[in-house]
PDB file of N, CA and C in Angstrom:
ATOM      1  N   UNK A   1     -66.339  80.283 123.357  1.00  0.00           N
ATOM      2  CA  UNK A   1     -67.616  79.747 123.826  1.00  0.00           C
ATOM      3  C   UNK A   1     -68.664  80.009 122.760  1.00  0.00           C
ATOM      4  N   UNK A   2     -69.702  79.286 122.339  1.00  0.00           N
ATOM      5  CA  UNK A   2     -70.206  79.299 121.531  1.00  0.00           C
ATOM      6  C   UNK A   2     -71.697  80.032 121.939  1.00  0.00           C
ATOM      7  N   UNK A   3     -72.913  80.329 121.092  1.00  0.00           N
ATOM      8  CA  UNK A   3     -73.661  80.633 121.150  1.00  0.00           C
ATOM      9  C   UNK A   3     -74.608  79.988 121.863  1.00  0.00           C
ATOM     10  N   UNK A   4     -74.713  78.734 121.780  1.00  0.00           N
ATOM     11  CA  UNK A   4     -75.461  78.075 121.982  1.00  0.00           C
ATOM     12  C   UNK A   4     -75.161  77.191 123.742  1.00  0.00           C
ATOM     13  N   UNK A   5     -74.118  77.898 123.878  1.00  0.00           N
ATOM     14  CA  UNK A   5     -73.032  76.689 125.336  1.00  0.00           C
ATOM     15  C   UNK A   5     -74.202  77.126 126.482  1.00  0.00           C
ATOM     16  N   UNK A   6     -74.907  78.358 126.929  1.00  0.00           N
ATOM     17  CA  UNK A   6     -75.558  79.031 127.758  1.00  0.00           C
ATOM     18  C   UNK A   6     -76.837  78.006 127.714  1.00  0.00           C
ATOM     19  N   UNK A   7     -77.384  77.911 126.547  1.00  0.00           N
ATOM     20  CA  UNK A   7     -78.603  77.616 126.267  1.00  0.00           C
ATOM     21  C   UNK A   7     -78.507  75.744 126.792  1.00  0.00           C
ATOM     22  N   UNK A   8     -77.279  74.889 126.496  1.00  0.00           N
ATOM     23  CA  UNK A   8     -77.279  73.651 126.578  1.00  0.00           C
ATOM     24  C   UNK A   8     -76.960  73.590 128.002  1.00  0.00           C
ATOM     25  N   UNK A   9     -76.549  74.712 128.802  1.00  0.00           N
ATOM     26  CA  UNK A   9     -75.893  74.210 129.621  1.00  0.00           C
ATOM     27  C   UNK A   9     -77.347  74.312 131.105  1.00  0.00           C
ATOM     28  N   UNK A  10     -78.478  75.542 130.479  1.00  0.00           N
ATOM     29  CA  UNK A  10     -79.509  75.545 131.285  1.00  0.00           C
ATOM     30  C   UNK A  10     -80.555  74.688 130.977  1.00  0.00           C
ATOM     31  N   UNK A  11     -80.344  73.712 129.994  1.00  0.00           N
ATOM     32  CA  UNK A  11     -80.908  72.343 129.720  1.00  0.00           C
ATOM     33  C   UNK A  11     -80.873  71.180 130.066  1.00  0.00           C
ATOM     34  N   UNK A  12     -79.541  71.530 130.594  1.00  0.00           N
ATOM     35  CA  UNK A  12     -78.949  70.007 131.556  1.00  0.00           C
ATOM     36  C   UNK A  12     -79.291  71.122 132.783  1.00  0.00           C
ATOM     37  N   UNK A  13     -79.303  71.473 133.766  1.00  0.00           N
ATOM     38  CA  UNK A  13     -79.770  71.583 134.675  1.00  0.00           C
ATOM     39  C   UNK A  13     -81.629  71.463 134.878  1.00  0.00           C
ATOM     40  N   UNK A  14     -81.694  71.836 133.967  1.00  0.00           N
ATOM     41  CA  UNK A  14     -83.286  71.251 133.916  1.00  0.00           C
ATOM     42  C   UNK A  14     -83.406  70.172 134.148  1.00  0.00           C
ATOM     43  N   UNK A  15     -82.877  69.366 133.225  1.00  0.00           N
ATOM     44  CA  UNK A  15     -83.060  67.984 132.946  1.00  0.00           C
ATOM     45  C   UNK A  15     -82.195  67.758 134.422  1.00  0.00           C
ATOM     46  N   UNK A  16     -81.311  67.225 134.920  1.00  0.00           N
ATOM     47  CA  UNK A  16     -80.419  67.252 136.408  1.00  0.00           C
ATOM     48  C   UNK A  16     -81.372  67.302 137.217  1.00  0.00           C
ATOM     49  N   UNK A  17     -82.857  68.354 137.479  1.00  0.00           N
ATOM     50  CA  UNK A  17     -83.572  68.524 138.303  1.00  0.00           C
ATOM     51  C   UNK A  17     -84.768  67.682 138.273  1.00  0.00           C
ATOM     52  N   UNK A  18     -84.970  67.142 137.118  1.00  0.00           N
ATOM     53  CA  UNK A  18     -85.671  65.821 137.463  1.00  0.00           C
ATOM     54  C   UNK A  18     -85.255  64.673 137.763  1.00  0.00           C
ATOM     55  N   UNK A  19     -83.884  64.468 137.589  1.00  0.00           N
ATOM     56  CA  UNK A  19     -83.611  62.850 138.023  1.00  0.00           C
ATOM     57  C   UNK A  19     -83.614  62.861 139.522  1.00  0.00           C
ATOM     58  N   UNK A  20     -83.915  61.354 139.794  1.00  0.00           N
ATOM     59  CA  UNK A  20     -83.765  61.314 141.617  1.00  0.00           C
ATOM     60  C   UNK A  20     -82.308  61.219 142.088  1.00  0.00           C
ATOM     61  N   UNK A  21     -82.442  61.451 143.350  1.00  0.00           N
ATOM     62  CA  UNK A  21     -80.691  61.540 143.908  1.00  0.00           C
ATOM     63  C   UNK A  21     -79.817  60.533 143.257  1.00  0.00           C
ATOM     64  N   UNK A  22     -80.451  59.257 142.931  1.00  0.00           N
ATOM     65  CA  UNK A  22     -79.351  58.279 142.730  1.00  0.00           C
ATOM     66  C   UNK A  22     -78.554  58.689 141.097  1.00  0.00           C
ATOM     67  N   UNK A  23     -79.958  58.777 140.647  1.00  0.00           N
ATOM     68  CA  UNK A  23     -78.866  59.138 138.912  1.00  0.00           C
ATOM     69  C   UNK A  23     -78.076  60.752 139.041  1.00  0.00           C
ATOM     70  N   UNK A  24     -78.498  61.725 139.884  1.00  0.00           N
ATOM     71  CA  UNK A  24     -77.546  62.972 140.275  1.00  0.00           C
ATOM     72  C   UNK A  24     -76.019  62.452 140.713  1.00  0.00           C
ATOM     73  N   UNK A  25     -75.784  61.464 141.624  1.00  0.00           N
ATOM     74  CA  UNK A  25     -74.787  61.109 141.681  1.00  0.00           C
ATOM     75  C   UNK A  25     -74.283  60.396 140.449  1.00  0.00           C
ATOM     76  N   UNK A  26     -74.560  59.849 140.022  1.00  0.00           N
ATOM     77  CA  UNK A  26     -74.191  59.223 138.669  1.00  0.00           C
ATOM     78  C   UNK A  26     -73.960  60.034 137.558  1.00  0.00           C
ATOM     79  N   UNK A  27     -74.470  61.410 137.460  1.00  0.00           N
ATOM     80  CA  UNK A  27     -74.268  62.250 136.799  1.00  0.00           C
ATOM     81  C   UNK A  27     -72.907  63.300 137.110  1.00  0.00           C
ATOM     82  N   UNK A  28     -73.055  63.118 138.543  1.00  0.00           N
ATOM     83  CA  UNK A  28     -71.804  63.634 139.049  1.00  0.00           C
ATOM     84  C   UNK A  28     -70.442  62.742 138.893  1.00  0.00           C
ATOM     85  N   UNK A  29     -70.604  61.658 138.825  1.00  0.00           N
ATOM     86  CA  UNK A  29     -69.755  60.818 138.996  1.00  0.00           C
ATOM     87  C   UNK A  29     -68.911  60.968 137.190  1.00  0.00           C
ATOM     88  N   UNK A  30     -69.995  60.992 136.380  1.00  0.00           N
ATOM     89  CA  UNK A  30     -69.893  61.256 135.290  1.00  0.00           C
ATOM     90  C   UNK A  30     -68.725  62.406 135.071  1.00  0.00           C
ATOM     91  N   UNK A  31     -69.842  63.573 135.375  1.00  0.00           N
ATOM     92  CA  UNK A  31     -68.885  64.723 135.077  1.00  0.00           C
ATOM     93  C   UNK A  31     -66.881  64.834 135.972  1.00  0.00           C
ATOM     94  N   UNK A  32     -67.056  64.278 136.819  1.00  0.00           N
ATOM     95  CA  UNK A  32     -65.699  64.085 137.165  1.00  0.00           C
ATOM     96  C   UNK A  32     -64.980  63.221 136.339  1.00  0.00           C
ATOM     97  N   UNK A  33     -65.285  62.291 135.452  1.00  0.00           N
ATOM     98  CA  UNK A  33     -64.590  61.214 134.707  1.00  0.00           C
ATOM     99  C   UNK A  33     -64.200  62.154 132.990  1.00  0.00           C
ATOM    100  N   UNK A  34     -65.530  63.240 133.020  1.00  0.00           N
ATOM    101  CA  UNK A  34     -65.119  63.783 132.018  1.00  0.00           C
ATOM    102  C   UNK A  34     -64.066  64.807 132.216  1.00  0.00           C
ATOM    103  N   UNK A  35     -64.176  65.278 133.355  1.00  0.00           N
ATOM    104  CA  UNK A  35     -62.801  66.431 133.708  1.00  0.00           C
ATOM    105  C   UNK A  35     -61.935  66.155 133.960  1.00  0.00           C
ATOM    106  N   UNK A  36     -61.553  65.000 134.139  1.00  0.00           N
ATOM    107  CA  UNK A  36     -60.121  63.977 134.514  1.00  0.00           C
ATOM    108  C   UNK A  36     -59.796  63.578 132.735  1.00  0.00           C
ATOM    109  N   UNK A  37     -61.046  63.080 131.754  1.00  0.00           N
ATOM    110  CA  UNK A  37     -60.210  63.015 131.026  1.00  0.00           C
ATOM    111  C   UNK A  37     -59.532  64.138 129.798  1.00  0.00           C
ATOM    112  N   UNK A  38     -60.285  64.873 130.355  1.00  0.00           N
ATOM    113  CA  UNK A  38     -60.031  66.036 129.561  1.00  0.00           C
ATOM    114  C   UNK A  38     -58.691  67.277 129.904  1.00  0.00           C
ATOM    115  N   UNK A  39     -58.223  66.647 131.473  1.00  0.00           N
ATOM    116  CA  UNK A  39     -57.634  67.207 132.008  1.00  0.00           C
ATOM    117  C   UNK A  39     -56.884  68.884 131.454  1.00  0.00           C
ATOM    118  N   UNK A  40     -56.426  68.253 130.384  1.00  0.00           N
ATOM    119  CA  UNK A  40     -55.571  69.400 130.006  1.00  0.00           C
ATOM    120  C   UNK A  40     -56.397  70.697 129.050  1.00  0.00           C
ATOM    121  N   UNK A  41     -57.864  70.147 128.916  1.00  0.00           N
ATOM    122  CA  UNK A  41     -58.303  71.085 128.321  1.00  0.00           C
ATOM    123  C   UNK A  41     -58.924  71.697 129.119  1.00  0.00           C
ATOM    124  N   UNK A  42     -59.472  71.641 130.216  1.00  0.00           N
ATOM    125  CA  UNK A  42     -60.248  72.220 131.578  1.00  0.00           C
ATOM    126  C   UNK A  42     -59.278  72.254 132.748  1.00  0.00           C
ATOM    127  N   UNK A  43     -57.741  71.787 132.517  1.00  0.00           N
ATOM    128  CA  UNK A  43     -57.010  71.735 133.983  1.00  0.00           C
ATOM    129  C   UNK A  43     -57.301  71.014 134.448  1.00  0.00           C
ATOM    130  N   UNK A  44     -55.910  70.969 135.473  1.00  0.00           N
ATOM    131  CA  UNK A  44     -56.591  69.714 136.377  1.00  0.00           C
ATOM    132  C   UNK A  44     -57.562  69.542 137.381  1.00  0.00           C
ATOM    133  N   UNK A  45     -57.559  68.082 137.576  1.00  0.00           N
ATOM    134  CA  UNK A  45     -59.232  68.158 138.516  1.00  0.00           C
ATOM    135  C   UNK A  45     -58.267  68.047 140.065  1.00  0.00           C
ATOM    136  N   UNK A  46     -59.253  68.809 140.618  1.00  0.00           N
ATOM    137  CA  UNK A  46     -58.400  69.123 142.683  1.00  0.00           C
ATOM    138  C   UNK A  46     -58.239  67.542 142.843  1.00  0.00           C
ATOM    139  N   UNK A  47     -59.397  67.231 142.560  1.00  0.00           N
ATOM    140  CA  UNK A  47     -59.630  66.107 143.911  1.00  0.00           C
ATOM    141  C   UNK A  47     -58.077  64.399 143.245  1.00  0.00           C
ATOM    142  N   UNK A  48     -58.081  64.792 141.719  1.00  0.00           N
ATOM    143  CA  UNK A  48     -57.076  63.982 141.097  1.00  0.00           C
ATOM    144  C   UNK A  48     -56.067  64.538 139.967  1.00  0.00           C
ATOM    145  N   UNK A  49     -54.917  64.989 140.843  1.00  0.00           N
ATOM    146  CA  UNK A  49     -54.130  65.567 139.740  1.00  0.00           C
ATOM    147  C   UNK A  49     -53.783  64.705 138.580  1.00  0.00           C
ATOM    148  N   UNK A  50     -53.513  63.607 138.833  1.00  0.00           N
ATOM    149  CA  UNK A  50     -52.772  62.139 138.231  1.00  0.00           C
ATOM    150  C   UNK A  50     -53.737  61.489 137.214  1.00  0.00           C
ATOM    151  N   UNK A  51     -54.657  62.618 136.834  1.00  0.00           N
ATOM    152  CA  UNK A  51     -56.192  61.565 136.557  1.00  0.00           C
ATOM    153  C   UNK A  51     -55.709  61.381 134.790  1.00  0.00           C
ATOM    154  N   UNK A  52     -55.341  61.859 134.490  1.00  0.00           N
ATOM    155  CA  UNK A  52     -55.115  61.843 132.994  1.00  0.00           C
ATOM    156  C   UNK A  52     -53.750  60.328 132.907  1.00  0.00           C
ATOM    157  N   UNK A  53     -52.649  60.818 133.897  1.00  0.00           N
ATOM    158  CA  UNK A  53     -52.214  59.512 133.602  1.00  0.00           C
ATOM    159  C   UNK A  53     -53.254  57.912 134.104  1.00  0.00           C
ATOM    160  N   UNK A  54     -53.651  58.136 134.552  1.00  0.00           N
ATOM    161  CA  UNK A  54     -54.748  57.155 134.995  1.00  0.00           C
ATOM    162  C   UNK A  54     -55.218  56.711 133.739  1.00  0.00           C
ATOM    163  N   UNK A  55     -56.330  57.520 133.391  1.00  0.00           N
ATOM    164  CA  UNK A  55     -57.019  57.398 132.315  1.00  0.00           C
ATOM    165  C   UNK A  55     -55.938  56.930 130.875  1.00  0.00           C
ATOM    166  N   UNK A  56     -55.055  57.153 130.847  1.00  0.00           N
ATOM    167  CA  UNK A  56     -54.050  56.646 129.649  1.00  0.00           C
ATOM    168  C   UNK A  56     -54.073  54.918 129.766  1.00  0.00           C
ATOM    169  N   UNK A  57     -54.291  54.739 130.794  1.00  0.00           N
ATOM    170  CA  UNK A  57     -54.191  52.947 131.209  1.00  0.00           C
ATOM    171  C   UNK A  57     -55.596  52.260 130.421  1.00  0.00           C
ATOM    172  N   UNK A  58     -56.632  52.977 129.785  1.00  0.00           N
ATOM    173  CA  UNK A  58     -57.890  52.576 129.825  1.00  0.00           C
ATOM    174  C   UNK A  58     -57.465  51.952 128.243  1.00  0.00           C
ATOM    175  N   UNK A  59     -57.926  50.671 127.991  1.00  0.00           N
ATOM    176  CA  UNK A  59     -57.197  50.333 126.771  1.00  0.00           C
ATOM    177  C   UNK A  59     -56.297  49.461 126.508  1.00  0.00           C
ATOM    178  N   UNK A  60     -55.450  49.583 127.543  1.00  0.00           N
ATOM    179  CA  UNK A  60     -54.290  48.481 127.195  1.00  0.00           C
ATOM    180  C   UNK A  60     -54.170  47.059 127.602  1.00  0.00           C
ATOM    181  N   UNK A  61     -55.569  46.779 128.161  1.00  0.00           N
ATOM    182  CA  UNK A  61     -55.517  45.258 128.630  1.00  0.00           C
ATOM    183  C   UNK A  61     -55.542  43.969 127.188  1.00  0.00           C
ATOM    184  N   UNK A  62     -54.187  43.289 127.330  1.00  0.00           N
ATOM    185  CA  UNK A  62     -54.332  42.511 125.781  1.00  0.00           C
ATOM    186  C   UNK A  62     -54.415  41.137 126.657  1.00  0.00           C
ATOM    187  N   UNK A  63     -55.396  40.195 126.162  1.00  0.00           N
ATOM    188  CA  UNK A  63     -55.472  38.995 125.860  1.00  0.00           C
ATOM    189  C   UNK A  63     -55.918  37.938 124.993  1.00  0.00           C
ATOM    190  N   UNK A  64     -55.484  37.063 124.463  1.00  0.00           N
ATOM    191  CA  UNK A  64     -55.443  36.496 123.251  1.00  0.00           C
ATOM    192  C   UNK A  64     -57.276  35.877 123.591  1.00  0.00           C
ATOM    193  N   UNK A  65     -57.705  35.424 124.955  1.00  0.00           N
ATOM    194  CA  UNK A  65     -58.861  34.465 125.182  1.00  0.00           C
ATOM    195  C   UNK A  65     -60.170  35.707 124.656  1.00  0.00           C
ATOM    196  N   UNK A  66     -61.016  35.119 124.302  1.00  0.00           N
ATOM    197  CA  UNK A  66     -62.024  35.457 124.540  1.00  0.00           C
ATOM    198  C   UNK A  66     -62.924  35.884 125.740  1.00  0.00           C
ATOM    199  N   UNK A  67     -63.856  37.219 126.309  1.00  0.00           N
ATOM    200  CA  UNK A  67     -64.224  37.571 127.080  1.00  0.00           C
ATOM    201  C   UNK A  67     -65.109  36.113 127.524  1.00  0.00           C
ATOM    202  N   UNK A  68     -65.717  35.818 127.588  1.00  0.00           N
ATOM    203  CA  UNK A  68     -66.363  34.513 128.308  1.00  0.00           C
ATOM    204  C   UNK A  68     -65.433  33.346 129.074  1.00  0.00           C
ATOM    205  N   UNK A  69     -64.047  33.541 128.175  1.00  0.00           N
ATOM    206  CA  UNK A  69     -63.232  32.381 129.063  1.00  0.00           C
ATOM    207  C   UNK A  69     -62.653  33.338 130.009  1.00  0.00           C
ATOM    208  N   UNK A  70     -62.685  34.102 130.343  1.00  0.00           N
ATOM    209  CA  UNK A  70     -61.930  35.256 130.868  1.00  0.00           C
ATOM    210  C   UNK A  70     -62.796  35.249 132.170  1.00  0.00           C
ATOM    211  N   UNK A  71     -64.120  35.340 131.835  1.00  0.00           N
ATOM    212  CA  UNK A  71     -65.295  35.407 133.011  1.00  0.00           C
ATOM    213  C   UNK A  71     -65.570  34.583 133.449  1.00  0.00           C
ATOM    214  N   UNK A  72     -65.584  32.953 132.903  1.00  0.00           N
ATOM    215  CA  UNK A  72     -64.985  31.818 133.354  1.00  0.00           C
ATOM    216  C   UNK A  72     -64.265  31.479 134.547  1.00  0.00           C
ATOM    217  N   UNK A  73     -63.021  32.248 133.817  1.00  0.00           N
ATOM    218  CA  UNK A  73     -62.118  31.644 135.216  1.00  0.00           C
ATOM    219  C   UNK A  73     -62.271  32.433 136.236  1.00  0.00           C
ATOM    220  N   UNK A  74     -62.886  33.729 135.874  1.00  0.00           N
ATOM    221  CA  UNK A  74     -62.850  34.550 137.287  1.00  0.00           C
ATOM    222  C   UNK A  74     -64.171  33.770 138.121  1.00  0.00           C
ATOM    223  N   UNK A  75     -64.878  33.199 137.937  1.00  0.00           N
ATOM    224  CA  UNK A  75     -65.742  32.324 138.669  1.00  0.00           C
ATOM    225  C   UNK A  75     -65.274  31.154 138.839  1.00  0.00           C
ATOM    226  N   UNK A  76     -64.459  30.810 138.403  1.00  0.00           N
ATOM    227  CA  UNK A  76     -64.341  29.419 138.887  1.00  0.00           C
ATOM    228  C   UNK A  76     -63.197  29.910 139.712  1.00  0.00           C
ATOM    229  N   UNK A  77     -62.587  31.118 140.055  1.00  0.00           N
ATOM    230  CA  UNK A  77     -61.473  31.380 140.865  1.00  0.00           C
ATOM    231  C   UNK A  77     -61.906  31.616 142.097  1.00  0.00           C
ATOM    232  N   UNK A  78     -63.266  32.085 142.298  1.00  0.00           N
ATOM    233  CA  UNK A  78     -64.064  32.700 143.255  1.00  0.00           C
ATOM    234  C   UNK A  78     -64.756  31.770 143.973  1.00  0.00           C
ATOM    235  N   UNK A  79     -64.986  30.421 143.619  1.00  0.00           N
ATOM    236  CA  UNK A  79     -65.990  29.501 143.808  1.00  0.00           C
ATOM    237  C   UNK A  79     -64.933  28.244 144.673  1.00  0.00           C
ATOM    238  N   UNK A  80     -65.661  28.308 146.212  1.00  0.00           N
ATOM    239  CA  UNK A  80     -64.627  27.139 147.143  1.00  0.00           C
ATOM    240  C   UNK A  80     -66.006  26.200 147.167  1.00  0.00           C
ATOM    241  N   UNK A  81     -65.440  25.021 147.417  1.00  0.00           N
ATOM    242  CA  UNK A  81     -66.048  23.803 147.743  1.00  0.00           C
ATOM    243  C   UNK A  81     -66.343  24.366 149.569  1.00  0.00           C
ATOM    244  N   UNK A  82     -67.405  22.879 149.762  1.00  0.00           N
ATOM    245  CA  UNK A  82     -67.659  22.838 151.161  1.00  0.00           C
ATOM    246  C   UNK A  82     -66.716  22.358 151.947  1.00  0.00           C
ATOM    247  N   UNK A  83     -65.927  21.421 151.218  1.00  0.00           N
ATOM    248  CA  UNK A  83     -65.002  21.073 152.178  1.00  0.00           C
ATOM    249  C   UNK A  83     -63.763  22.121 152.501  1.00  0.00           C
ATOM    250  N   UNK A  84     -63.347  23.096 151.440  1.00  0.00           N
ATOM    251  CA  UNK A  84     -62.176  24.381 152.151  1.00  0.00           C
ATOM    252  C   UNK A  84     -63.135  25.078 152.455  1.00  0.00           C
ATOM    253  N   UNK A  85     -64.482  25.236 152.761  1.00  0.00           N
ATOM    254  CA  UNK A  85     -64.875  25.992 153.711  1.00  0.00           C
ATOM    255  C   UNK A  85     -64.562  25.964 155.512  1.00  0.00           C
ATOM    256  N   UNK A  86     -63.915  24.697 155.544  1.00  0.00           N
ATOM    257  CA  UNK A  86     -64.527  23.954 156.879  1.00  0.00           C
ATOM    258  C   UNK A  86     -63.566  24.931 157.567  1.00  0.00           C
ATOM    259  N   UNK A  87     -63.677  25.374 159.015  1.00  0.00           N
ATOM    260  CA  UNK A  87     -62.657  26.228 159.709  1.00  0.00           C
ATOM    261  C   UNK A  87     -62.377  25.406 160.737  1.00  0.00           C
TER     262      UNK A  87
END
């Protein structure tokens, strides 16, 4: 542990105590994504043992299209006419 770990670490709680609830959760949400991926250097996290193989998946999506045709079709996949609305 370093000299300085005490000093950064009562800096982020400072700072933690001004954000409003919503970015605290977001900060929390945070710090669980960092202990999952770090798994093996902090152990594992309770709430996700599996989190590291998880996190190994982040990365491997290959497709030749470009992100815009990609977002494309996911809207035009999402999008019904009035008439298959009809029940």
């Amino acid at each position: 542990m370093s000299a300085t770990n005490p000093l950064l670490k009562k800096q982020a709680v400072r700072e933690l105590q001004t954000l409003p609830d919503n970015l605290v959760q977001e900060v929390l949400d945070f710090i669980g994504y960092l202990q999952m991926k770090y798994q093996g250097v902090t152990g594992p996290h309770p709430e996700n043992p599996a989190g590291k193989e998880w996190l190994a998946t982040f990365g491997t999506w290959e497709d030749e299209r470009e992100a815009e045709e990609i977002i494309a079709e996911i809207y035009d996949s999402r999008t019904t006419s009035s008439e298959e609305r009809r029940w």
